[in-house]
N, C-alpha and C. Protein backbone atom coordinates (compact mmCIF):
# COMPACT_ATOMS: atom_id res chain seq x y z
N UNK A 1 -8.65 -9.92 2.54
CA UNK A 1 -7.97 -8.71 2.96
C UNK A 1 -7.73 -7.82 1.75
N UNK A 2 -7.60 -6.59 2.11
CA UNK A 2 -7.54 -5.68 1.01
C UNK A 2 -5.49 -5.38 1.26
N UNK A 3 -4.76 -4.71 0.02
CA UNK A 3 -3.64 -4.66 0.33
C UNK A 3 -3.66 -3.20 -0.26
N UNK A 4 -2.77 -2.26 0.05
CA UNK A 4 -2.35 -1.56 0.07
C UNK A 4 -0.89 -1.31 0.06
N UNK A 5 -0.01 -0.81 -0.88
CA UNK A 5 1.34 -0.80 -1.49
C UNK A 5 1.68 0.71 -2.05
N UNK A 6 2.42 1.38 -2.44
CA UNK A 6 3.61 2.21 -2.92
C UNK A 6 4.59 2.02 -3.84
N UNK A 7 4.58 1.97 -4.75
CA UNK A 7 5.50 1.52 -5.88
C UNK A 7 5.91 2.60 -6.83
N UNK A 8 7.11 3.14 -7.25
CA UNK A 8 7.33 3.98 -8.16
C UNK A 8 6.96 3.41 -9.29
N UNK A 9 7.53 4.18 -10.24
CA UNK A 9 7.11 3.69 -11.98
C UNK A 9 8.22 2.15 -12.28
N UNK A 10 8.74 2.29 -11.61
CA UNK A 10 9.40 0.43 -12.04
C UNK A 10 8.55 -0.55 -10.89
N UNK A 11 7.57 -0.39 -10.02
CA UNK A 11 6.89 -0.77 -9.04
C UNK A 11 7.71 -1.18 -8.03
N UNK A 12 9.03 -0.22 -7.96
CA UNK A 12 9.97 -0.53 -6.53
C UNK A 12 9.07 0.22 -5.31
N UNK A 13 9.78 -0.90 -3.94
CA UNK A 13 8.84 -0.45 -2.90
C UNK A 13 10.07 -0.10 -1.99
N UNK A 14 11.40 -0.73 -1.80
CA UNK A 14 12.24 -0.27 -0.82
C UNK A 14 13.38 -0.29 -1.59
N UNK A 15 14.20 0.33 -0.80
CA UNK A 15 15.46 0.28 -1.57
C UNK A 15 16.36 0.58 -0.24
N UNK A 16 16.89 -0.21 -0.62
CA UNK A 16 18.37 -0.81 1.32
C UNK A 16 17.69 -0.92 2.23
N UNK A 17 16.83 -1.98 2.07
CA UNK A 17 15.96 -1.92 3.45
C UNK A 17 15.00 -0.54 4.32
N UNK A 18 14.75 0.63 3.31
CA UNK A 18 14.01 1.84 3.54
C UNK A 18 12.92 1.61 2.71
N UNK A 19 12.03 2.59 2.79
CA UNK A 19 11.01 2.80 2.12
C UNK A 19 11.61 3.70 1.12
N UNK A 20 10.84 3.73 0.03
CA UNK A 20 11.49 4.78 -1.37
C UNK A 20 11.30 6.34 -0.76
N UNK A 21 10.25 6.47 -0.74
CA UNK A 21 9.45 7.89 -0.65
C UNK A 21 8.20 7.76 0.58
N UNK A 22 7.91 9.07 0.99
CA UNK A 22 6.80 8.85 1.99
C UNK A 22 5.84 10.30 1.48
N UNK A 23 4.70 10.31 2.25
CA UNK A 23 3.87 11.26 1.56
C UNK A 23 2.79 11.27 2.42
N UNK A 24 2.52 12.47 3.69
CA UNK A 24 1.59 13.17 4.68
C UNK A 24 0.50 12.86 3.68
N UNK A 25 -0.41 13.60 2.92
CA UNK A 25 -1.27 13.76 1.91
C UNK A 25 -1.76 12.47 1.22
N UNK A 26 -0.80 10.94 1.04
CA UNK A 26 -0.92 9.64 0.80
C UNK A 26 -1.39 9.34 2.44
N UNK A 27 -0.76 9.26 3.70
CA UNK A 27 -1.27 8.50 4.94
C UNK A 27 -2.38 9.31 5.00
N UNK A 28 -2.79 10.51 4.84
CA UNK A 28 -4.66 10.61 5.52
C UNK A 28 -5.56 10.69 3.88
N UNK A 29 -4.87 9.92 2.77
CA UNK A 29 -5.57 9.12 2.03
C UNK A 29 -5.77 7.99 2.25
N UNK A 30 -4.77 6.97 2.63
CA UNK A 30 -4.85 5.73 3.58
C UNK A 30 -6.07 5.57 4.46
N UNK A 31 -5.61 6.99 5.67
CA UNK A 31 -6.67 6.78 6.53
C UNK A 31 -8.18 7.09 6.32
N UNK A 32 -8.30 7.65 5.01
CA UNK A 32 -9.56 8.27 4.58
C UNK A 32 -10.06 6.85 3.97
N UNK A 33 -9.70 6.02 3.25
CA UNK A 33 -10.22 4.65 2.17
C UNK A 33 -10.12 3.61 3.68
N UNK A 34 -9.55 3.57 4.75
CA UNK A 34 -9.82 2.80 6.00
C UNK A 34 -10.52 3.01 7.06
N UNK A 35 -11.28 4.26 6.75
CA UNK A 35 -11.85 4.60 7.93
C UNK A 35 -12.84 3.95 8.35
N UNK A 36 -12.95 3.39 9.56
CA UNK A 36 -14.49 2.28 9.94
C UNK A 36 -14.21 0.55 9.71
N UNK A 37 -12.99 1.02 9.30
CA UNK A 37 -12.11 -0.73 8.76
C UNK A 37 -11.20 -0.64 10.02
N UNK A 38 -10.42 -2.11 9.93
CA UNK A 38 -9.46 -2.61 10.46
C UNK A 38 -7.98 -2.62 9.19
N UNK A 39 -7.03 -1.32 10.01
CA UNK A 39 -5.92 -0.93 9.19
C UNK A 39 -4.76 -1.73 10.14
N UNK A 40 -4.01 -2.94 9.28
CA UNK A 40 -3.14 -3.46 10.17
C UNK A 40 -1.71 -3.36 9.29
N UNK A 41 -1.02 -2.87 9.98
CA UNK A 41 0.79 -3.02 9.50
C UNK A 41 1.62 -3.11 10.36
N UNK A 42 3.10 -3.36 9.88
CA UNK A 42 4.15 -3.70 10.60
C UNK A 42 4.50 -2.07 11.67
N UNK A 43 5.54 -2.44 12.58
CA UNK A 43 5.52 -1.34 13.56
C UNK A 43 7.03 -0.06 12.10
N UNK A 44 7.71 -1.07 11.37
CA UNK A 44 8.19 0.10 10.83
C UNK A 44 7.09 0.86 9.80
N UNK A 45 5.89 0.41 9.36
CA UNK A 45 5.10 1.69 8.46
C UNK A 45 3.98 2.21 9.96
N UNK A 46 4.06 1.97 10.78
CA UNK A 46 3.86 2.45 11.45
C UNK A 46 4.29 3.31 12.27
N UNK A 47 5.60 3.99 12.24
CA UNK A 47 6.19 4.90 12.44
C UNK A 47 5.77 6.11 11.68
N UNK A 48 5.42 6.15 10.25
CA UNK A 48 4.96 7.14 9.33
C UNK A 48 4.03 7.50 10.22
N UNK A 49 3.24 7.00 10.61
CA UNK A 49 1.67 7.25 10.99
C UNK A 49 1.66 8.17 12.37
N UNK A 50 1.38 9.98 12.42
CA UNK A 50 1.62 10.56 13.91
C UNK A 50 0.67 9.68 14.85
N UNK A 51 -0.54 9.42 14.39
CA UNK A 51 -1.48 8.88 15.69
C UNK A 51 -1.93 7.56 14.94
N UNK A 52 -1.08 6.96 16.30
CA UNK A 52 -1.44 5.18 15.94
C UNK A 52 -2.72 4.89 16.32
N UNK A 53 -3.48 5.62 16.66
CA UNK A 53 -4.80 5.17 16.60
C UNK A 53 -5.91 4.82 15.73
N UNK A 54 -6.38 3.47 15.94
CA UNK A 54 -7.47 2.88 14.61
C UNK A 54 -6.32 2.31 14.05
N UNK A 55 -4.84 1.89 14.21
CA UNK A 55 -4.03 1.16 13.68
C UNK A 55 -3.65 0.08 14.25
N UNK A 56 -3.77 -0.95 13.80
CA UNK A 56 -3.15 -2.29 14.35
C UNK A 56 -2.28 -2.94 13.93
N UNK A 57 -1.03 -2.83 15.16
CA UNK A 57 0.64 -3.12 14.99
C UNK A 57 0.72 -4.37 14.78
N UNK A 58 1.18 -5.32 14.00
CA UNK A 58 1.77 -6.50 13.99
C UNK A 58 2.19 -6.64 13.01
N UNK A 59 3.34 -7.85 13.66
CA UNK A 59 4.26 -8.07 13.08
C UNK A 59 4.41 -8.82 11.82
N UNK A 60 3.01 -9.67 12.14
CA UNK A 60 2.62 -11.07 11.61
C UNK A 60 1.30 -10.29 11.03
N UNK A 61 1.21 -9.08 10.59
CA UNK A 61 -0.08 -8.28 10.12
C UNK A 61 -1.09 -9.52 8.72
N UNK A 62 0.11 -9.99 8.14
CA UNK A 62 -0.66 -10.41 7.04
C UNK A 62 -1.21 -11.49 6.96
N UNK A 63 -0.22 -12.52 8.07
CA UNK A 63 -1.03 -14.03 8.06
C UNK A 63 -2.30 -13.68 9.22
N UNK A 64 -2.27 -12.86 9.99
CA UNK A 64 -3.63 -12.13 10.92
C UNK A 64 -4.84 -11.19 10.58
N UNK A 65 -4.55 -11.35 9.54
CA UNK A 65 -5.69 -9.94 8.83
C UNK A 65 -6.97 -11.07 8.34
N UNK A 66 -7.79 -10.79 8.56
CA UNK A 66 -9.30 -11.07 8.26
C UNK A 66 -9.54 -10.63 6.72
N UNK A 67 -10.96 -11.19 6.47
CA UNK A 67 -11.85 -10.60 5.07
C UNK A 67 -12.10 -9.23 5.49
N UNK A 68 -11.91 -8.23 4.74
CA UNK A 68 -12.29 -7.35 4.79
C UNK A 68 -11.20 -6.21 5.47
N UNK A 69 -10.08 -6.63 6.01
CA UNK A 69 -9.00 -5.51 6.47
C UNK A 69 -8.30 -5.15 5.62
N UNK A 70 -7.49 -4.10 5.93
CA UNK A 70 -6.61 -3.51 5.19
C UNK A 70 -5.27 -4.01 5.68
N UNK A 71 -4.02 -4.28 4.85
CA UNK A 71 -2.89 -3.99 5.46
C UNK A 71 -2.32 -3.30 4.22
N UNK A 72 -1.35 -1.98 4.90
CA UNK A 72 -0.31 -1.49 4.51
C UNK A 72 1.46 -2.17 4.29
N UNK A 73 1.30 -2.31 2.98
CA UNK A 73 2.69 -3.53 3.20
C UNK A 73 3.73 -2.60 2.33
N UNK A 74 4.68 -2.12 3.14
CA UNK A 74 5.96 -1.46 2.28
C UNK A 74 7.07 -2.03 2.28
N UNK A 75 7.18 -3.46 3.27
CA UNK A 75 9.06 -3.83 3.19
C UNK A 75 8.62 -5.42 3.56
N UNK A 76 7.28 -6.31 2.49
CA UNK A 76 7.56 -7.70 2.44
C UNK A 76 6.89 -7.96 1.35
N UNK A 77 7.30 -9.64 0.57
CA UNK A 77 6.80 -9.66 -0.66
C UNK A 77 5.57 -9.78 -0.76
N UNK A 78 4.58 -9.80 -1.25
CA UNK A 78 3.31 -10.23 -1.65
C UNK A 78 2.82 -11.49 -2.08
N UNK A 79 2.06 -12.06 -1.33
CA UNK A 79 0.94 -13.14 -2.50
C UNK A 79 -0.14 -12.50 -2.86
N UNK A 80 -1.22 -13.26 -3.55
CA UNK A 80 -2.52 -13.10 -3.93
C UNK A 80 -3.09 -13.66 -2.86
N UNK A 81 -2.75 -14.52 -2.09
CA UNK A 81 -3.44 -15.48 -1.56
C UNK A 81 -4.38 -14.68 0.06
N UNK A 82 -5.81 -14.86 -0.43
CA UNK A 82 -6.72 -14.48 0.75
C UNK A 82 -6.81 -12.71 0.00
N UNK A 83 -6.07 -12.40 -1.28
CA UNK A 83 -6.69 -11.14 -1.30
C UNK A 83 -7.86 -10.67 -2.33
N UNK A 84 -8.63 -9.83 -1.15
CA UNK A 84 -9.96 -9.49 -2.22
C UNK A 84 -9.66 -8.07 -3.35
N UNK A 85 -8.52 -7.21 -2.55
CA UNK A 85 -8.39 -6.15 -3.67
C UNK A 85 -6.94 -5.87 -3.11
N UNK A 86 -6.30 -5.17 -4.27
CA UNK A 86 -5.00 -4.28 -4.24
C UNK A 86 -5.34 -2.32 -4.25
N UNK A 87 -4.83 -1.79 -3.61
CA UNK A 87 -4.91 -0.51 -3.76
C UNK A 87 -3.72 -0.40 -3.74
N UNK A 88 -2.90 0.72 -5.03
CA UNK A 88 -1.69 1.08 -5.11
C UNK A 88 -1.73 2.09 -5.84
N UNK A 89 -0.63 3.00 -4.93
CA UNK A 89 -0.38 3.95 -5.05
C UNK A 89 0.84 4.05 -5.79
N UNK A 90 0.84 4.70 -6.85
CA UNK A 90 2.15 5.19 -7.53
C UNK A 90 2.70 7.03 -7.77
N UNK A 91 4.39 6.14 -7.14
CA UNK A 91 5.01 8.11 -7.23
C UNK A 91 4.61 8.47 -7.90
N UNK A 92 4.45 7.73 -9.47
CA UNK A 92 5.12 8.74 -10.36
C UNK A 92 6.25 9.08 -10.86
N UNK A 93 7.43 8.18 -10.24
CA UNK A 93 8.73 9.20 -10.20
C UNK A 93 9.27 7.52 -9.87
N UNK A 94 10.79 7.62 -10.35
CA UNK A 94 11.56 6.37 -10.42
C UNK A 94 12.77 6.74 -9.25
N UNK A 95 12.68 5.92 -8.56
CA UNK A 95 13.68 5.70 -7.37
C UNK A 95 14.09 4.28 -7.47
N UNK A 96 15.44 4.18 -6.84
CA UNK A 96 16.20 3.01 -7.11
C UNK A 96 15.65 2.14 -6.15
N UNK A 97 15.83 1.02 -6.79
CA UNK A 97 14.57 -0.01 -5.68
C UNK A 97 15.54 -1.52 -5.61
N UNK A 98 15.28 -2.47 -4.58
CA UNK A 98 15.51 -3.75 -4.88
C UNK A 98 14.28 -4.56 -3.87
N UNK A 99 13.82 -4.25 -4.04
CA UNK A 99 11.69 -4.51 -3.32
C UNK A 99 10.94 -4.46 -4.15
N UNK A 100 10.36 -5.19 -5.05
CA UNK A 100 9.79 -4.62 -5.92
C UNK A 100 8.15 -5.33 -5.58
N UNK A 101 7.02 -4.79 -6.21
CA UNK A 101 5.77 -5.29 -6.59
C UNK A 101 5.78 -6.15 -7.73
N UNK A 102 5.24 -7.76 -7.92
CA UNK A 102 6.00 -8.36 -8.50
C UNK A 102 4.89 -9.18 -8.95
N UNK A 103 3.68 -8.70 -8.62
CA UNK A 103 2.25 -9.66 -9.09
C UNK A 103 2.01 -9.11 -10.52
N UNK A 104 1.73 -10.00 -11.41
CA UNK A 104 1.14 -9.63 -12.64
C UNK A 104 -0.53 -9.87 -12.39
N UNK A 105 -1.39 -8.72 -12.39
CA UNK A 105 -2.86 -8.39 -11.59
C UNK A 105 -3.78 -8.88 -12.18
N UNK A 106 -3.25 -8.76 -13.70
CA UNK A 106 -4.24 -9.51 -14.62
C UNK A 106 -4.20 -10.85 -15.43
N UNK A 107 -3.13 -11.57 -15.07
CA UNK A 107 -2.99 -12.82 -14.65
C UNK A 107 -3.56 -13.56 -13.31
N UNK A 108 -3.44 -13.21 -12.15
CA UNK A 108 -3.60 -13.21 -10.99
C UNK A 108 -5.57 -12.93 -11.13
N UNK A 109 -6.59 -12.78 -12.12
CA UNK A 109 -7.81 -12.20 -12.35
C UNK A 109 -8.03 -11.11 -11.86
N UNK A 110 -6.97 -10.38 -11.51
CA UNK A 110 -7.61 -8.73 -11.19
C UNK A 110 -7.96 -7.96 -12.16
N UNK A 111 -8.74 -7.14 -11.71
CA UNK A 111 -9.19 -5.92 -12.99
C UNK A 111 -9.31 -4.34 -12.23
N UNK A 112 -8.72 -3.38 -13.16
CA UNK A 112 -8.72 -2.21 -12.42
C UNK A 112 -10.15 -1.78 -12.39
N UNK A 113 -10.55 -1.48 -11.33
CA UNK A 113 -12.06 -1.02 -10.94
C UNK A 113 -11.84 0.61 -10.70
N UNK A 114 -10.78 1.41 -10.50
CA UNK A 114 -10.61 2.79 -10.47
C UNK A 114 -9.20 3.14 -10.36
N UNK A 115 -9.28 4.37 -11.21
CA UNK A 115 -8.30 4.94 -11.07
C UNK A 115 -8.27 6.58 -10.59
N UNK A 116 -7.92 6.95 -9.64
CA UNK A 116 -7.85 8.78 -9.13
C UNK A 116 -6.35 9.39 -9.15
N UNK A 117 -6.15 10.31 -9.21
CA UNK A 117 -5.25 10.96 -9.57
C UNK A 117 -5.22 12.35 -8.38
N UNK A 118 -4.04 12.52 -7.30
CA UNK A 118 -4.17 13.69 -6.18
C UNK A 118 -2.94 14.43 -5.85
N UNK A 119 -3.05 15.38 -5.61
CA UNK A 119 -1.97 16.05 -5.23
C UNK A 119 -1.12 15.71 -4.20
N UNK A 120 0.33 15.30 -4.08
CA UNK A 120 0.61 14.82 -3.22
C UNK A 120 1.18 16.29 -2.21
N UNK A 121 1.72 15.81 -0.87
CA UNK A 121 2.40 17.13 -0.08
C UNK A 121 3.39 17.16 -0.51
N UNK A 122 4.86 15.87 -0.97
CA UNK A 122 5.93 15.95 -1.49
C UNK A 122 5.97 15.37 -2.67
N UNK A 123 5.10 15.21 -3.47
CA UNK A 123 4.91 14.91 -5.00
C UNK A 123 3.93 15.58 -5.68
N UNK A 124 4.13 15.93 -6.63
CA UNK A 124 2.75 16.68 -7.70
C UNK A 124 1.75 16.11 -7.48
N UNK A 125 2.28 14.89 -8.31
CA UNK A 125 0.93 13.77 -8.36
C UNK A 125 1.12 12.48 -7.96
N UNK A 126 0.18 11.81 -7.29
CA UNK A 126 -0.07 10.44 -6.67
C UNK A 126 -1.59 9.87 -6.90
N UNK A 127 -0.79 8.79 -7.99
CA UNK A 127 -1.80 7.93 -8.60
C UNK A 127 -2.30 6.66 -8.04
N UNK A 128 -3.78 6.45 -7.73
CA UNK A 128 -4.50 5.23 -7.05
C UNK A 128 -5.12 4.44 -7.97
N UNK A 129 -4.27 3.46 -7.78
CA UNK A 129 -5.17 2.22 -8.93
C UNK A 129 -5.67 1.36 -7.61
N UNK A 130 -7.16 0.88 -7.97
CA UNK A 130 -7.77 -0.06 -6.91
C UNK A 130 -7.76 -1.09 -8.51
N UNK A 131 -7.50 -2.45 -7.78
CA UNK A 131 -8.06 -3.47 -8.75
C UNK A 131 -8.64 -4.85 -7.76
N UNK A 132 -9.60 -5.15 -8.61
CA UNK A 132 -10.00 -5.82 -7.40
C UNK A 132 -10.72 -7.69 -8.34
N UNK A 133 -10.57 -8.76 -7.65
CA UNK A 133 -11.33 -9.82 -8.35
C UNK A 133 -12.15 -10.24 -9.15
């Protein structure tokens, strides 16, 4: 499975049980790097999303995701385990967090394979690191 995350510059992902930040311009980047894939997340990041379509709700998204899907994970911890790549997105910008991203990538044998840089709708900039096995 491929993962997909949100992390400010301390790699916080929620803070009181919310998401930090959200970003129109980040979800139809999402949906642009998933398109023709299987995009599975929980029903709260699925609220972000206007048309749940081509999205698959569950609850249990991560122990159910196949080789080759995506899940969007904003409010549970992470393993490595069963993943072929990380895509993460960073604010940019430090918000108070107690969720954090907590894998060290290049311990774990990841290696960054790209990095892009985009304009966000409510941020300047929103940075994509893919790293992958």
């Amino acid at each position: 499975m491929n993962i997909i995350v949100c992390v400010d510059k301390n790699n916080g992902m929620m803070f009181m049980g919310k998401r930090q930040s959200q970003d129109k311009s980040l979800r139809e980047k999402i949906l642009e790097i998933t398109s023709g894939t299987r995009l599975l997340m929980n029903s709260y990041s699925a609220k972000q999303f206007e048309n749940n379509e081509g999205i698959i709700v569950d609850e249990d998204f991560l122990s159910n995701a196949s080789k080759g899907d995506f899940c969007f994970v904003e409010d549970k911890e992470i393993t490595t385990e069963n993943v072929e790549s990380f895509y993460i997105f960073n604010w940019n910008r430090r918000y108070p967090g107690d969720l954090f991203f907590s894998i060290d990538l290049k311990t774990e044998g990841f290696k960054k394979i790209k990095k892009e840089e985009f304009q966000g709708n409510s941020h300047d900039k929103i940075t994509l690191e893919i790293y992958s096995r």
